[in-house]
Each structure stands twice: as structure tokens, then as C-alpha cells.
Protein backbone atom coordinates (compact mmCIF):
# COMPACT_ATOMS: atom_id res chain seq x y z
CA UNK A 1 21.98 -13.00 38.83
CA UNK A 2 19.57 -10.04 40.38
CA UNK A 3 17.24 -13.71 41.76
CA UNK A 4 20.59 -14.89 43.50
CA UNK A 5 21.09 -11.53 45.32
CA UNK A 6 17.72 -11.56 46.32
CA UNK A 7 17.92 -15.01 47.91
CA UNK A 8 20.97 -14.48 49.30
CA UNK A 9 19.28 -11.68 51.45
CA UNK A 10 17.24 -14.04 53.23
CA UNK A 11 19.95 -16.45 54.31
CA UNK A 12 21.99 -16.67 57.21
CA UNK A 13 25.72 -17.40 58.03
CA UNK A 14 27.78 -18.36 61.36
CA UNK A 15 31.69 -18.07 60.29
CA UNK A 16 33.75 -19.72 62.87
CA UNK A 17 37.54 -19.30 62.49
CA UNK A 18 41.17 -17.32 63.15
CA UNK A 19 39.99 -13.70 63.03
CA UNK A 20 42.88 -10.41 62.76
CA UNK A 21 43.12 -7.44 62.32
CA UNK A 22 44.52 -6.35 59.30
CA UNK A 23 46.44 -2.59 59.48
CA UNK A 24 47.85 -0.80 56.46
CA UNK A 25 50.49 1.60 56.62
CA UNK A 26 50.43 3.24 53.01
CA UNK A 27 53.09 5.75 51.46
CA UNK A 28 55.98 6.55 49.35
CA UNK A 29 59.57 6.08 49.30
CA UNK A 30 62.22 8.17 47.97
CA UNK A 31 65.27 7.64 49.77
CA UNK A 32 67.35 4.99 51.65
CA UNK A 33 68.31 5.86 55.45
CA UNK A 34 71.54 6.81 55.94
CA UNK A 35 71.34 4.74 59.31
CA UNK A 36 71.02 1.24 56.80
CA UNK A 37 70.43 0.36 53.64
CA UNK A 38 66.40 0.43 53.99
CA UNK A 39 63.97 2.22 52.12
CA UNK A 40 62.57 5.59 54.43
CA UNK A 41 58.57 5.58 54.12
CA UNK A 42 56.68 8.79 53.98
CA UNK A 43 53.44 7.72 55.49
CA UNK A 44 50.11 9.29 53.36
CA UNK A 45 47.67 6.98 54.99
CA UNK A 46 46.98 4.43 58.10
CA UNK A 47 43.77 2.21 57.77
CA UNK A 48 42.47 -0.93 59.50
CA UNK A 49 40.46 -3.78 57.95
CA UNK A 50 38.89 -6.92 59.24
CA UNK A 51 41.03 -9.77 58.32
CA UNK A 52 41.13 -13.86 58.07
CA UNK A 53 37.72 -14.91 59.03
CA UNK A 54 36.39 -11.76 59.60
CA UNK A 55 37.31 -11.11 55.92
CA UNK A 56 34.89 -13.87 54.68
CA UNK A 57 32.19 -12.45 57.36
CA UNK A 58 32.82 -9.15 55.93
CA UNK A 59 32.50 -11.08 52.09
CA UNK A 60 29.04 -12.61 53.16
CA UNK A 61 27.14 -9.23 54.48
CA UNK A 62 28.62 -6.88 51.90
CA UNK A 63 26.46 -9.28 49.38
CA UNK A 64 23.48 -9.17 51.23
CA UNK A 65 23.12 -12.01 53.87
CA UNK A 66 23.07 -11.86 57.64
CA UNK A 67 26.32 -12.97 59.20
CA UNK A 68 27.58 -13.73 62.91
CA UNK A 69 31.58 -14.21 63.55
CA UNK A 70 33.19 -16.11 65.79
CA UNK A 71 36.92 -16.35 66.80
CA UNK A 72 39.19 -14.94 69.09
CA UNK A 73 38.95 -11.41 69.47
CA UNK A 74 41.43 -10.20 72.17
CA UNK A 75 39.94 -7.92 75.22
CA UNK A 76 42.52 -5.27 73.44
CA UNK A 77 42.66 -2.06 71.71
CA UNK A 78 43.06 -4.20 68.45
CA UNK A 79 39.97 -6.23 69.69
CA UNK A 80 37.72 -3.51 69.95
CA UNK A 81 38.24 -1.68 66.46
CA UNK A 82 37.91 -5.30 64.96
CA UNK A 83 34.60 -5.76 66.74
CA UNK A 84 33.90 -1.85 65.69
CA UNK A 85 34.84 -2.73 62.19
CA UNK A 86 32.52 -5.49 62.40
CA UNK A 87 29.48 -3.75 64.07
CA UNK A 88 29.38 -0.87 61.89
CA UNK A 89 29.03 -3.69 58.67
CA UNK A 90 25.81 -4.95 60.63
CA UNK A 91 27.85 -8.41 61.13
CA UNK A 92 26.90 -9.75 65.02
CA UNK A 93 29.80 -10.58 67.46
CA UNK A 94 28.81 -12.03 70.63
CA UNK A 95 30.98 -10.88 73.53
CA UNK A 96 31.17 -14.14 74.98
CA UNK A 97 33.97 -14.67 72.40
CA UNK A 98 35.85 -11.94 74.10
CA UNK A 99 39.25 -13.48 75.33
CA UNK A 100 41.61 -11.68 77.58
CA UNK A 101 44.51 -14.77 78.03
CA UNK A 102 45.76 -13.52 74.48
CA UNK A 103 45.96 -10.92 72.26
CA UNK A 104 43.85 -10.11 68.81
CA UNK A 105 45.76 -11.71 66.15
CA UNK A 106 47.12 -8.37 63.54
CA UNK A 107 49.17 -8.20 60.71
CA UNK A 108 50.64 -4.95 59.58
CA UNK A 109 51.42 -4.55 55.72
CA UNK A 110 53.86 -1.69 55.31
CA UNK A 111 53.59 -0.64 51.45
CA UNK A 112 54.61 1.87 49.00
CA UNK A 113 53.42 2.44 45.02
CA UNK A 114 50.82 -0.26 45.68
CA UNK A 115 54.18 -2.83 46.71
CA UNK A 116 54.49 -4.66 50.20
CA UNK A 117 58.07 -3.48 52.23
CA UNK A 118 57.54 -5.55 54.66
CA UNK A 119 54.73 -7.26 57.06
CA UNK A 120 55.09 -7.11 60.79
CA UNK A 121 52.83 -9.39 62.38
CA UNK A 122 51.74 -9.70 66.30
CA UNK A 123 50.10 -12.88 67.83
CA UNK A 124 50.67 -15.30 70.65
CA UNK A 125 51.35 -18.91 70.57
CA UNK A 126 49.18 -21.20 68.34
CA UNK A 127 47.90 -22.94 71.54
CA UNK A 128 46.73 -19.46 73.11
CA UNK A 129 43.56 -19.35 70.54
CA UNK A 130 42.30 -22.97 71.50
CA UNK A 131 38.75 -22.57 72.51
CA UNK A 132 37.70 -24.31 75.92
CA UNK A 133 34.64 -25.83 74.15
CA UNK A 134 33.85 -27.19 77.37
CA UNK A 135 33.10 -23.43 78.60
CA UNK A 136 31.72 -22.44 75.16
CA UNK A 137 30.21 -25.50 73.41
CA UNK A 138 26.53 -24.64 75.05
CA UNK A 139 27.14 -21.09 73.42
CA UNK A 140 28.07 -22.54 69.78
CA UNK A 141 25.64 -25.16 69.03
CA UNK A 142 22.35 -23.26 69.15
CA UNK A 143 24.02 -20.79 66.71
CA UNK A 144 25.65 -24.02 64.71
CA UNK A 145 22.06 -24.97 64.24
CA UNK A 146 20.31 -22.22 63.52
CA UNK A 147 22.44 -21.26 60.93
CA UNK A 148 22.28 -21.73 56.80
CA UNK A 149 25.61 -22.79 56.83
CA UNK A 150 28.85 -22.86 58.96
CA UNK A 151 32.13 -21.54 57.08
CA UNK A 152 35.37 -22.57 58.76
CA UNK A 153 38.39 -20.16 58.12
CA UNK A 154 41.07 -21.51 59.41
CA UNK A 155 44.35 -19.58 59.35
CA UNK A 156 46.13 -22.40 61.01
CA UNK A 157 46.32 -19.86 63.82
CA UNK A 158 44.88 -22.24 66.77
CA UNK A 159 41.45 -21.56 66.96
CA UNK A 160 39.72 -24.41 64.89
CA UNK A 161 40.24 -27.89 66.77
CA UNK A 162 39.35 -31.18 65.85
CA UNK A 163 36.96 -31.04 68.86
CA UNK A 164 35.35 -27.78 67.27
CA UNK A 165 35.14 -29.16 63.70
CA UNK A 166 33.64 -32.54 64.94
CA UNK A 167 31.26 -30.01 67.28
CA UNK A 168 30.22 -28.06 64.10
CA UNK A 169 30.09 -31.02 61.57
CA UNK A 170 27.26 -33.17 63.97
CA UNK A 171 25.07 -30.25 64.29
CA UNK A 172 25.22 -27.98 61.11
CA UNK A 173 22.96 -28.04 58.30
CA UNK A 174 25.88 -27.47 55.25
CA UNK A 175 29.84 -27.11 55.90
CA UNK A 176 32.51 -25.12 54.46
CA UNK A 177 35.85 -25.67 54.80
CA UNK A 178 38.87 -23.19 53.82
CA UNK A 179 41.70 -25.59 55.12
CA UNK A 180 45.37 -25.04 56.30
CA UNK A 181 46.96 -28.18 55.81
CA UNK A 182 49.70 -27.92 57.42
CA UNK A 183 47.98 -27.95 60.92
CA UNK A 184 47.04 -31.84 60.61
CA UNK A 185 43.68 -31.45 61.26
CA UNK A 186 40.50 -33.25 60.59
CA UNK A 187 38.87 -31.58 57.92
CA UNK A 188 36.68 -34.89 57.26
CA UNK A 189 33.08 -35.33 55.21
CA UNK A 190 32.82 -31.09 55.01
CA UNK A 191 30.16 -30.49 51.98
CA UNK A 192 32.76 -27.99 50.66
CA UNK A 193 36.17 -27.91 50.68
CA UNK A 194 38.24 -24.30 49.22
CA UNK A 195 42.09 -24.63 49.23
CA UNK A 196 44.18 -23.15 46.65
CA UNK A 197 47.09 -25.06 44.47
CA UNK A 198 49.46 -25.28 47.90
CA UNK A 199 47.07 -26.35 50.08
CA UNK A 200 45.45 -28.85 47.59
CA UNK A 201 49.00 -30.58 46.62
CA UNK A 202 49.55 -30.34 50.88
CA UNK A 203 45.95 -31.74 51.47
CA UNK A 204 47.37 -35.12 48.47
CA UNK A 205 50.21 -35.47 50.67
CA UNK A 206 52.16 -34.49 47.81
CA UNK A 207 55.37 -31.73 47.89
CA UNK A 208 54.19 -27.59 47.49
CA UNK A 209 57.69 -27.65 45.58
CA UNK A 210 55.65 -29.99 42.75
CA UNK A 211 57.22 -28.63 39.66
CA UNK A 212 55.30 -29.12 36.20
CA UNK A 213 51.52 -28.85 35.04
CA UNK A 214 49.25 -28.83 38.32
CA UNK A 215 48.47 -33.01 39.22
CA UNK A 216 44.86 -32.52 38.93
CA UNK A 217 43.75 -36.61 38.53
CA UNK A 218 46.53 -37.44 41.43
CA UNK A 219 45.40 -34.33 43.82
CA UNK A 220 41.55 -35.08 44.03
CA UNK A 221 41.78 -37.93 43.88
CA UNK A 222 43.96 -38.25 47.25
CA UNK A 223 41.93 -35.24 48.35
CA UNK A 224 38.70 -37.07 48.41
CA UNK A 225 40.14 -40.09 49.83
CA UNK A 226 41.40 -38.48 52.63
CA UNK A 227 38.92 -35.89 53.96
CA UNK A 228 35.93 -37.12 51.27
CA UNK A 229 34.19 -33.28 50.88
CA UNK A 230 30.86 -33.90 48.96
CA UNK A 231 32.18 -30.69 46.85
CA UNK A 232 35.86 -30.01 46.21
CA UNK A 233 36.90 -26.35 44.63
CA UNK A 234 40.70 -25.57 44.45
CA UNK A 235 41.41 -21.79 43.19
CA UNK A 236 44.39 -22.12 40.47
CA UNK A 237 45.38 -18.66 40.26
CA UNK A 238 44.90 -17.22 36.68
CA UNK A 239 44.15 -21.01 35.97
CA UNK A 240 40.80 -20.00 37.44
CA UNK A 241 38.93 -23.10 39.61
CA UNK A 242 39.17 -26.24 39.52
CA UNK A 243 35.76 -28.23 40.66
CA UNK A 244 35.06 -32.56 41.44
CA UNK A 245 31.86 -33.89 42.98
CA UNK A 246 31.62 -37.30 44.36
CA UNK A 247 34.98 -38.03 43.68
CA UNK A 248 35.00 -37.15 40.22
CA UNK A 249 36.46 -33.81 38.34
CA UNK A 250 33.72 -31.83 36.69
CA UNK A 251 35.63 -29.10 35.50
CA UNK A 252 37.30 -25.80 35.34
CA UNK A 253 35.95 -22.15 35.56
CA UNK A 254 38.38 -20.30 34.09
CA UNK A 255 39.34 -16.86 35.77
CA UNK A 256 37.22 -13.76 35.73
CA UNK A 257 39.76 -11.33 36.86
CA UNK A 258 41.01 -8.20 34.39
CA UNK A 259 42.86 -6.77 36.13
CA UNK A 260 44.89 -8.12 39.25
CA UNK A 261 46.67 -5.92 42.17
CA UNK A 262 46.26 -7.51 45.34
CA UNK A 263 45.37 -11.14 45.76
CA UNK A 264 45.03 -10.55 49.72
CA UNK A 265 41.79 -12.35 51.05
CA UNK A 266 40.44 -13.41 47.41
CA UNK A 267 40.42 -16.71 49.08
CA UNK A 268 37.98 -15.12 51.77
CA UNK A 269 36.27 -14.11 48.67
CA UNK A 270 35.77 -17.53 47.37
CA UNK A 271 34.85 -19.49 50.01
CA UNK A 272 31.96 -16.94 51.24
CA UNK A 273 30.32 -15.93 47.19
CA UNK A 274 30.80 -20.01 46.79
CA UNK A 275 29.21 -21.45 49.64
CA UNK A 276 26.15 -18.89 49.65
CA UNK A 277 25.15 -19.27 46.25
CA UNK A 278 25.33 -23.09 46.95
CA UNK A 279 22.64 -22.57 49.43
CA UNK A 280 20.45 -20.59 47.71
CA UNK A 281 20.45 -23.81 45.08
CA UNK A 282 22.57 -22.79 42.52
CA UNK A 283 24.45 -25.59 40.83
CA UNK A 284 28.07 -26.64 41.63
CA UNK A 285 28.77 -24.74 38.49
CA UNK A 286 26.84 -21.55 38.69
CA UNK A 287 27.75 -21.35 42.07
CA UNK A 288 31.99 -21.15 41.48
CA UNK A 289 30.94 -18.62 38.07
CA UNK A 290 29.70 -16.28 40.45
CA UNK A 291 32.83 -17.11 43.25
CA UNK A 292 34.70 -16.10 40.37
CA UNK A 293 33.29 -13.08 39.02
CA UNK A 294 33.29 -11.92 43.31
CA UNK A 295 36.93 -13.31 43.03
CA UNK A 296 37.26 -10.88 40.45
CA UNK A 297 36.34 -7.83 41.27
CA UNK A 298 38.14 -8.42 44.69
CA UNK A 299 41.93 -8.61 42.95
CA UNK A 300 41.47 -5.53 41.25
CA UNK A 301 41.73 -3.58 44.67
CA UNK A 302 44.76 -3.26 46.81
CA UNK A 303 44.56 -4.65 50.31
CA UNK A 304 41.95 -7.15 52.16
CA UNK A 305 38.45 -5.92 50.22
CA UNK A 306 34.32 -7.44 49.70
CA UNK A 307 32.56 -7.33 46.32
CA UNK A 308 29.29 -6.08 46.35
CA UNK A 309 26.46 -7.01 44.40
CA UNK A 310 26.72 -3.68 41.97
CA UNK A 311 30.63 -4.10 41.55
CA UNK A 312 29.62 -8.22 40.61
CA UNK A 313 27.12 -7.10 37.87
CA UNK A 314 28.90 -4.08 36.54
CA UNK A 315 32.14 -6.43 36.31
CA UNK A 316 29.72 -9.35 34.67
């Protein structure tokens, strides 16, 4: 495990997806207003985090490897402490990706006794975040190419495209996908593909509302029909992951989580631990272990959170 940190130093990551910023308004409750029948927060505690892709960006340098972000990062207030959030991890965020047609994409998670109240969320129109990759396609490529591997986070907030995945998927060296189905898009011949039970049965074509044990056969096997990923990892909950190659199930890693409080971003999680200990040449295998025990550690905090590599081996 100690080897795999110390590759992992030496690689490099462009994530490409629907970046927020994700704010936490944390306190107790104790009363209902007399004005309706809704809880009345005392606020302790306010905080900000980098959310959606900038989660997995976050995931990638907190375990050692050098990371660049790309999204849509409003010229806003909320822009700027996302790209502060991001600059003070050491994670690169070119300002050409600076957009002032819409605004930063945030989500605000009111919560009390470790339990969400409520969300409030604040974003424009799913068309807004389209990238003119006519304006920014020179930009992307060099960094496409230059990069270990390209992770795609998409949010199904509007800015991955079909043009931008075909863009990314002629010029990268190694592709990971963490899809949202329900945005139709071409997620077609990625080397890695990350969605959990919903998005898998949505990928098959098949109904979220499947009832009964999990369709594995049915599910990959429509899965790599479809959108044929070289390497196909759908997270199962406490069923722990589910892995096929070429087609073909392998098997399945069962969970490494003890304890489990928040599952926010564990996805983010995945996708970033999986796909960089894939490059560094671990096996299909190995590789989703350590996603796992990353995975892990990540559930047992409250809120959108990294591993690092000391939390991984303590937790191993």
C-alpha cells in the first residue's frame, strides 16, 4: 500500500465536470416556530466545501497526485471561495474557465444532530453551463493530453456535452466516467465507468423502482452493450462493488466501511482512489480494494470529505 502512495505522487489528473459549492449550515434544534410548524435552528457553525467535481479533484490531491479542475466556476462571490478552496489544496484552476453568463452552481445543507432539515440549492438552467468548445477546445486538449487520466464528473448539471466527451475521449490517454444517466448522453468506449445501483439499472434501461435482489447478469450486461467501458464498477451500498471486464462480471468487493454517517461525495471518493490506482498498474481488483477502503473512511465523516493516505492505512 505505502508503493501505491508513492506512485500515485508522481501522477497527474485533469477532472473535467459540474463543479459547486457545497455550504453547511450546522446546529441544533429545540423548538418549533410559533410562526409554522418548522423546526427553529440555532446555528453553531457555517462552513464551505468544494463539491461535485471539485470533490473528486479535492479526492485525488489529498492522496498525493497533482490535479487540475475544470468546470464552471461562476465570476461570483461563490466562485471565488470555490477557486480559494481549491488553491489553498494546491489543485490548479485556470481562469479561463471563469464564466460570468451564470452563476457557481451551490447547494446548501441545513442540518442539526448530524440530520439534513432541508437543502436549498442555487443554479441556473442546465443549458447555462454548456461550454462553447469552439472558444475553449484549443484550451482543453493540450491539458487532455498531457494528462494521466481524464475523470468526468458529471452532475447532469450541463457542463459535460457529447461534443466535450467525444473531445476528451480522441485525445486522452485513460477515461473515467462517473455518469448521470438520466441526461442521455454518450458515455461510449470510457476505460472506466462508476455509477451506483440507480444509475447502473438507469444506464440497462431498466426501472430505478426495480424491486428484488440487484439484476447483476441483466444490468452489465446491457451496460456494456450500450456504452462498452473496458472496466465497469457499480458501488452497491453496504453490498460493497460490483466489478466486469470485457463484458464479463469478475466480482464483488465487499464494503470496507465501519461505521457510516454521511454518504455525501463517497461516489467522488470512488471514482478518484479507483481510477488512480488503475494507473499506477494496480489490478482491476486491487485497484476497487483500495476505492473501498478510501470509500470507507470517507462515510464515517459528516458532510462532502477526502481520505488521506494516513486515515486509508490506519483504517486498513
Amino acid at each position: 500500500m505505502k508503493e501505491l502512495f508513492e506512485q500515485i505522487k508522481s501522477l497527474k489528473f485533469l477532472v473535467i465536470g459540474d463543479v459547486m459549492l457545497d455550504r453547511y449550515v450546522i446546529g441544533e434544534v429545540s423548538r418549533i416556530s410559533p410562526e409554522a410548524p418548522v423546526p427553529v435552528l440555532t446555528v453553531q457553525e457555517e462552513k464551505s466545501v468544494a463539491g461535485g467535481a471539485s470533490n473528486v479533484a479535492l479526492n485525488l490531491r489529498s492522496l498525493g497526485s497533482s490535479v487540475e479542475t475544470i468546470g464552471w466556476f461562476g465570476a461570483d462571490q461563490k466562485g471565488n471561495k470555490l477557486v480559494e478552496i481549491l488553491s489553498t489544496a494546491d489543485v490548479k484552476v485556470d481562469t479561463n474557465f471563469r464564466f460570468s453568463s451564470a452563476p457557481t452552481i451551490s447547494k446548501s445543507r441545513v442540518t442539526a444532530s448530524n440530520q439534513q432539515i432541508c437543502r436549498v440549492d442555487r443554479e441556473a438552467h442546465v443549458a447555462d453551463y454548456s461550454p462553447d468548445l469552439r472558444v475553449l477546445g484549443d484550451l482543453l486538449i493540450p491539458k487532455v493530453k498531457t494528462a494521466d487520466a481524464v475523470i468526468i464528473s458529471d452532475y447532469g448539471k450541463g457542463f459535460v456535452t457529447n461534443e466535450l466527451l467525444e473531445l476528451v475521449s480522441s485525445h486522452a490517454r485513460f477515461v473515467a466516467i462517473d455518469p448521470k444517466p438520466s441526461r442521455l448522453l454518450k458515455y461510449s468506449g470510457p476505460d472506466l465507468l462508476t455509477p451506483n445501483r440507480l444509475e447502473a439499472l438507469e444506464l440497462a434501461g431498466l426501472s430505478r423502482e426495480t424491486h428484488g435482489p440487484f439484476p447483476q447478469i441483466e444490468v452489465v450486461d446491457r451496460i456494456f452493450e450500450r456504452f462498452a467501458p473496458k472496466m465497469l464498477a457499480i458501488t452497491l451500498g453496504s453490498e460493497g462493488m460490483l466489478l466486469a471486464k470485457d463484458g464479463k462480471i469478475k466480482s464483488t468487493i465487499p464494503t470496507a466501511a465501519r461505521e457510516v454517517f454521511d454518504v455525501s461525495g463517497a461516489g467522488d471518493t470512488v471514482i478518484a482512489s479507483l481510477t488512480m490506482a488503475l494507473v499506477s498498474g494496480e489490478s482491476f481488483e486491487h485497484s476497487a480494494e483500495f476505492a473501498n477502503l478510501a470509500a470507507g473512511v470517507v462515510v464515517g465523516k459528516v458532510g462532502t470529505a477526502t481520505a488521506s493516505p494516513y486515515e486509508i492505512l490506519n483504517h486498513l
